[in-house]
PDB file of N, CA and C in Angstrom:
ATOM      1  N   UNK A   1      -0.387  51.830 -39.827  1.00  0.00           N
ATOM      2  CA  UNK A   1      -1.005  50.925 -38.877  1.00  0.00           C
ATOM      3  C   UNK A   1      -1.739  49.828 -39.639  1.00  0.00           C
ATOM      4  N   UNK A   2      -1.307  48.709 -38.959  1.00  0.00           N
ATOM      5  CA  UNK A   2      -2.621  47.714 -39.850  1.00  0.00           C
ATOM      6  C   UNK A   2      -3.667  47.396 -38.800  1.00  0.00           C
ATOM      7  N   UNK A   3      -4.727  47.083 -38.862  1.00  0.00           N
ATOM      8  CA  UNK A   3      -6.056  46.331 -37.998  1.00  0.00           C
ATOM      9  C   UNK A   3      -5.600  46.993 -36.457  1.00  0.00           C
ATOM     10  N   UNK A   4      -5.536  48.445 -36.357  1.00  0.00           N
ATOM     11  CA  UNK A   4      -5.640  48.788 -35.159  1.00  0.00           C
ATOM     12  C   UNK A   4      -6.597  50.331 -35.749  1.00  0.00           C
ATOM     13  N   UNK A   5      -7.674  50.324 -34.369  1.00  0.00           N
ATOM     14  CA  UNK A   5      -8.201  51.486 -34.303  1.00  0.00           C
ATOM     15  C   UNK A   5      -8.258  52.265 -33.010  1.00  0.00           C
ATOM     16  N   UNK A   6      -7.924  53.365 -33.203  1.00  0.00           N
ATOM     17  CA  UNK A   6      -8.262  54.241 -31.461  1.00  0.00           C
ATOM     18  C   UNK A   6      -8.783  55.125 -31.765  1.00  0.00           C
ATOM     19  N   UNK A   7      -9.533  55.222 -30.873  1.00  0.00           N
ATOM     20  CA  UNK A   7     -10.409  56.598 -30.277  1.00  0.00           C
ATOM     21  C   UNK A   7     -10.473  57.280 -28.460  1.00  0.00           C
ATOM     22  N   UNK A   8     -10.086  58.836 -28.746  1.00  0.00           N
ATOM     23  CA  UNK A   8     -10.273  58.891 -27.249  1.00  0.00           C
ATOM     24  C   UNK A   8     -11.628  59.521 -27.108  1.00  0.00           C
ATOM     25  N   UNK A   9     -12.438  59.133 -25.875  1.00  0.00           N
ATOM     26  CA  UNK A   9     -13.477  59.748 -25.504  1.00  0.00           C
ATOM     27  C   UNK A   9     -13.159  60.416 -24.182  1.00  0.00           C
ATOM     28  N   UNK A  10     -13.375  61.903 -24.117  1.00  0.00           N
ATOM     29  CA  UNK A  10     -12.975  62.071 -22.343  1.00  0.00           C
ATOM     30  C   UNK A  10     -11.324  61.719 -22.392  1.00  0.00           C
ATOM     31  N   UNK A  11     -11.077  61.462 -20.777  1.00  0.00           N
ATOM     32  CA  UNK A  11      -9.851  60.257 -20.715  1.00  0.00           C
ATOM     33  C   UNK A  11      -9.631  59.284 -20.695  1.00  0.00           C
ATOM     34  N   UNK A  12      -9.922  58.655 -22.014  1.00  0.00           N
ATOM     35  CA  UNK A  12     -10.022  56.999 -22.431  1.00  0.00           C
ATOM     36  C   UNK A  12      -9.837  56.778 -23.227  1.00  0.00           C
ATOM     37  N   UNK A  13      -8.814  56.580 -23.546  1.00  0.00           N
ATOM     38  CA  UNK A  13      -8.422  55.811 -24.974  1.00  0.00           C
ATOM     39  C   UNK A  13      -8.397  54.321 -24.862  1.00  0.00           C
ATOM     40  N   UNK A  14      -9.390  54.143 -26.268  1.00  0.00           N
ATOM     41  CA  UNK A  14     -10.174  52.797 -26.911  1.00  0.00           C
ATOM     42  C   UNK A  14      -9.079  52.437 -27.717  1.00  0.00           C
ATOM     43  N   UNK A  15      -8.750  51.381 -28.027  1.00  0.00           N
ATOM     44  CA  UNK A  15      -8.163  50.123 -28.818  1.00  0.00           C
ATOM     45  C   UNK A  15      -8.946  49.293 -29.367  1.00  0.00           C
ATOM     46  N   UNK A  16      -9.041  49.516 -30.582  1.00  0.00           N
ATOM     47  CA  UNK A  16      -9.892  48.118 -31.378  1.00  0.00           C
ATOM     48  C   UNK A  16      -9.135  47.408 -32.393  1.00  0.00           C
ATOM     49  N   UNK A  17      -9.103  45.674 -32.004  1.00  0.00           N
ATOM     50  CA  UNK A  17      -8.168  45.089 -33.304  1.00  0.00           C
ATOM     51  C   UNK A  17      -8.995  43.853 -33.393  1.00  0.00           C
ATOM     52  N   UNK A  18      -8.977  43.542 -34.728  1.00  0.00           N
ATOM     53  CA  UNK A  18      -9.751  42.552 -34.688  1.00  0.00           C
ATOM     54  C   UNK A  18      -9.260  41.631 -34.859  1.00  0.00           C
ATOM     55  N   UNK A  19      -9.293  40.405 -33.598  1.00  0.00           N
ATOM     56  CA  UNK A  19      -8.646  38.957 -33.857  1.00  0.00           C
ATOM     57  C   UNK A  19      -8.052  38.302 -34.786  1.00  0.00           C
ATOM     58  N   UNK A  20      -9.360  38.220 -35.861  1.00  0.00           N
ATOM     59  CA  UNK A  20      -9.101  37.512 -36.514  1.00  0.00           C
ATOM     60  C   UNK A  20      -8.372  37.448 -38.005  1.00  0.00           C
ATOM     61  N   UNK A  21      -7.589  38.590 -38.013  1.00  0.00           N
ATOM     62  CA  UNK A  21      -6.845  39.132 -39.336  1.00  0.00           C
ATOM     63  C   UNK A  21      -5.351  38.341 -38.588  1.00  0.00           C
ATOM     64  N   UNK A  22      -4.859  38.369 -39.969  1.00  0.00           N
ATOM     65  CA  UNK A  22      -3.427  37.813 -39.884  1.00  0.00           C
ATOM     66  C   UNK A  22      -2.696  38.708 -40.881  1.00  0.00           C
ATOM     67  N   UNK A  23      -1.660  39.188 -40.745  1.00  0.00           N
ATOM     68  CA  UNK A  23      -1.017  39.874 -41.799  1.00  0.00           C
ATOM     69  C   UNK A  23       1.042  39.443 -41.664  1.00  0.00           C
ATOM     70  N   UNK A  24       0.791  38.009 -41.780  1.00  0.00           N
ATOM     71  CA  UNK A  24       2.221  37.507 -42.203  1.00  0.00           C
ATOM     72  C   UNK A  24       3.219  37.215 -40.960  1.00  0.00           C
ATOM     73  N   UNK A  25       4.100  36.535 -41.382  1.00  0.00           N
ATOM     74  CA  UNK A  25       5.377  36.204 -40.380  1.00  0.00           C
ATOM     75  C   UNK A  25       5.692  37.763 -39.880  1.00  0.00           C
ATOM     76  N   UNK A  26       6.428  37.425 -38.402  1.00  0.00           N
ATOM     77  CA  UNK A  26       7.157  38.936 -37.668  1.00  0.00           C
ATOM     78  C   UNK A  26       8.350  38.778 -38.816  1.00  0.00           C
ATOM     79  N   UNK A  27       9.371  39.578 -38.001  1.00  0.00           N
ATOM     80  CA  UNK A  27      10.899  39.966 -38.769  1.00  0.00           C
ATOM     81  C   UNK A  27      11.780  38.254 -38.210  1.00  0.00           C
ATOM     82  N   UNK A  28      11.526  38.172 -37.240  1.00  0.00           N
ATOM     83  CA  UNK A  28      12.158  36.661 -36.902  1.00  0.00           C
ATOM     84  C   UNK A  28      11.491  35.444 -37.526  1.00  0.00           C
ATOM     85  N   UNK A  29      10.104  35.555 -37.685  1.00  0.00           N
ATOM     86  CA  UNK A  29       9.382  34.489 -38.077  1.00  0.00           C
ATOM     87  C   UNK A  29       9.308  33.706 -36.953  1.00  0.00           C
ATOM     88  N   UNK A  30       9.356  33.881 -36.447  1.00  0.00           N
ATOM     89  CA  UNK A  30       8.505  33.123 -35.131  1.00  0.00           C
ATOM     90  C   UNK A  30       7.162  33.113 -34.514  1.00  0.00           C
ATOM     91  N   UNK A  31       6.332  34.632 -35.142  1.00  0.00           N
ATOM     92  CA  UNK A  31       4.986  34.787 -34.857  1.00  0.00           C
ATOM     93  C   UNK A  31       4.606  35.033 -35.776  1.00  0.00           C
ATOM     94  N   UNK A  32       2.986  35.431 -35.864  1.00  0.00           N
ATOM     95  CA  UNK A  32       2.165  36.176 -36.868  1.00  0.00           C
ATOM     96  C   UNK A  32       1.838  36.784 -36.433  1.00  0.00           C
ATOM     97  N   UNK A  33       1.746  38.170 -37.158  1.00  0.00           N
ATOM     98  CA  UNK A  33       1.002  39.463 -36.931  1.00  0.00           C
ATOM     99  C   UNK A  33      -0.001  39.966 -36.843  1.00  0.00           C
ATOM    100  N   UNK A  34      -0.787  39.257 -36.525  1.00  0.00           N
ATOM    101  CA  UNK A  34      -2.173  40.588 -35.861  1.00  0.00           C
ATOM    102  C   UNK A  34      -2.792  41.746 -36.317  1.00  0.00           C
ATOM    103  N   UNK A  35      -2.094  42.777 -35.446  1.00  0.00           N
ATOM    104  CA  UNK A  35      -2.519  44.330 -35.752  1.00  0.00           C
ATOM    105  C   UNK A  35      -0.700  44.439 -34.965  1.00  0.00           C
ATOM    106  N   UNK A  36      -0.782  46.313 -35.435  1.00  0.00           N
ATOM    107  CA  UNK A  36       0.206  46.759 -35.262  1.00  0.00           C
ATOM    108  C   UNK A  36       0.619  48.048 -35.414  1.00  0.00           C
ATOM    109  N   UNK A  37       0.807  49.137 -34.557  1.00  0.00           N
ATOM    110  CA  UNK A  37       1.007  50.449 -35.060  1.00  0.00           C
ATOM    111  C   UNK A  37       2.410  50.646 -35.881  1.00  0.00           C
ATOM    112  N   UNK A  38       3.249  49.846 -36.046  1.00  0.00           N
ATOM    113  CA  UNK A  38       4.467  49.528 -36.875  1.00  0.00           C
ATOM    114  C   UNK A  38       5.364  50.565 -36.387  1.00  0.00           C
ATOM    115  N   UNK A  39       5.442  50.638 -35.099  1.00  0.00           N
ATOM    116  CA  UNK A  39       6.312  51.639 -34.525  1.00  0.00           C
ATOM    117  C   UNK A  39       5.228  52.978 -33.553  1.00  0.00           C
ATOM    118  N   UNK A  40       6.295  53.654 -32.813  1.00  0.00           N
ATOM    119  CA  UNK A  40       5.281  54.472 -32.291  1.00  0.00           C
ATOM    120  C   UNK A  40       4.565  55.439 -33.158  1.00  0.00           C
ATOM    121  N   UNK A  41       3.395  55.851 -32.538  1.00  0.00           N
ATOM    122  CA  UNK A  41       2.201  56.671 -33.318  1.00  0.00           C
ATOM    123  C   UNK A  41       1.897  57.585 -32.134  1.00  0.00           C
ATOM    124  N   UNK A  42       1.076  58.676 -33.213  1.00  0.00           N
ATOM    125  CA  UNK A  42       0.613  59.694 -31.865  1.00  0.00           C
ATOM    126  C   UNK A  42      -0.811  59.104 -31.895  1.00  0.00           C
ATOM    127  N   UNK A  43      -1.192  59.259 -30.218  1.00  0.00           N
ATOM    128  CA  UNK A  43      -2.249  59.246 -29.918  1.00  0.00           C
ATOM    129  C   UNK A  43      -3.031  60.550 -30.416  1.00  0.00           C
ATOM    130  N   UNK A  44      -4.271  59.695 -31.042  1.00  0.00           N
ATOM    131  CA  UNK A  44      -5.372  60.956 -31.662  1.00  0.00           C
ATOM    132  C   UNK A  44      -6.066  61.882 -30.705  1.00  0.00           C
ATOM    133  N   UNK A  45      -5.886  62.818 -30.731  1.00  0.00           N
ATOM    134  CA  UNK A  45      -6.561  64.244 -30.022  1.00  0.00           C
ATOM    135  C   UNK A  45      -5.974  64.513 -28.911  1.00  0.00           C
ATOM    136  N   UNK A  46      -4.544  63.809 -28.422  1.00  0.00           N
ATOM    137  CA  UNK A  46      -3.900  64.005 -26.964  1.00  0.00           C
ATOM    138  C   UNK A  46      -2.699  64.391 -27.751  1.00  0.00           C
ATOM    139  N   UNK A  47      -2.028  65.883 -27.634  1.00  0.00           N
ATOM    140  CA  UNK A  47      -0.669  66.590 -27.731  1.00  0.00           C
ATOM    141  C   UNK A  47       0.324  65.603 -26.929  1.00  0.00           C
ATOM    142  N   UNK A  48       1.589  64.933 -27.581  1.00  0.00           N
ATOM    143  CA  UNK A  48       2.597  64.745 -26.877  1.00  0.00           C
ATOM    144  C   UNK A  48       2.439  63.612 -26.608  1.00  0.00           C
ATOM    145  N   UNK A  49       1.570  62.808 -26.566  1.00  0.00           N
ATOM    146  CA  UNK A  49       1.341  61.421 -26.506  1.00  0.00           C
ATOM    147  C   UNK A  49       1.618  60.240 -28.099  1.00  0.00           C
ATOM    148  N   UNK A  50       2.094  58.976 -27.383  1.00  0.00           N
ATOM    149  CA  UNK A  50       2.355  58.119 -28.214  1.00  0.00           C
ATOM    150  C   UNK A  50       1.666  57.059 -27.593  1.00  0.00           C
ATOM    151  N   UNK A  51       1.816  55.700 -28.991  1.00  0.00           N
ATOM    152  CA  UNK A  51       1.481  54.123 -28.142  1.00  0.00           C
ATOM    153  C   UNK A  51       2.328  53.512 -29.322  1.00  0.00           C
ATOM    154  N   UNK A  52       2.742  52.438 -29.120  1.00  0.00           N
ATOM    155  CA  UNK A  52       3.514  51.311 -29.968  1.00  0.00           C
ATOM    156  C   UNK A  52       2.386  50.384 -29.237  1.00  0.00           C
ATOM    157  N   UNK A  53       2.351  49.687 -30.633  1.00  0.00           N
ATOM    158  CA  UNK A  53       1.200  48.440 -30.609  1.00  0.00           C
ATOM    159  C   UNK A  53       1.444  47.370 -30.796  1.00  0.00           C
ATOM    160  N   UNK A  54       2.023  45.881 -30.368  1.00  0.00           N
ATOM    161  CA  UNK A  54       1.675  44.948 -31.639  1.00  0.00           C
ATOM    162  C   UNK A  54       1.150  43.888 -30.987  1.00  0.00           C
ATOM    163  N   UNK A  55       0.152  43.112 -31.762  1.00  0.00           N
ATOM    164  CA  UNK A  55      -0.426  42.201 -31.463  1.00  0.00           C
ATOM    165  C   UNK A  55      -0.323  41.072 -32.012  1.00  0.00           C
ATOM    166  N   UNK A  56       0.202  39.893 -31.291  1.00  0.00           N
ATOM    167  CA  UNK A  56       0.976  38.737 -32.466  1.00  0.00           C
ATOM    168  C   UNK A  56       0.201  37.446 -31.712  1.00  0.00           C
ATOM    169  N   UNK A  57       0.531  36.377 -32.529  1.00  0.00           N
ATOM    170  CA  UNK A  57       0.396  35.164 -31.831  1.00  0.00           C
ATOM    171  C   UNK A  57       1.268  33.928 -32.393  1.00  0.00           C
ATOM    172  N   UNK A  58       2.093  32.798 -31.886  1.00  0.00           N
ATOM    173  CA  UNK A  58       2.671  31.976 -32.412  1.00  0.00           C
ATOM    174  C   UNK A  58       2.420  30.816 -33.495  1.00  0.00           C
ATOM    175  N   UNK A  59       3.462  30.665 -34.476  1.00  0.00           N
ATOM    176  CA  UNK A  59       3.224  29.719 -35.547  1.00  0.00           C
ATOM    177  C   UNK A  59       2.766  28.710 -34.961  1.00  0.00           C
TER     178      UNK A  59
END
């Protein structure tokens, strides 16, 4: 994962990414990357659960 954080409290899972990181062209190069779980991930402390993440914005 880059610049993504989760936490569940209860039944709530938190997402934290912080704006303002950039970490390079996508695979097309058409955006920049953000944060990103770089494919699906398990959600922390929930059995059987996933999230795919990405957070981009345009050149």
């Amino acid at each position: 994962m880059k610049n993504v954080e989760m936490s569940v409290e209860g039944k709530v899972l938190t997402i934290k990414v912080d704006i303002t990181k950039e970490y390079g062209s996508s695979a097309s190069g058409k955006s920049i990357i953000v944060a990103t779980t770089e494919g699906n991930t398990n959600v922390p402390d929930v059995d059987g659960m996933k999230i795919g993440l990405n957070v981009y914005k345009k050149k």
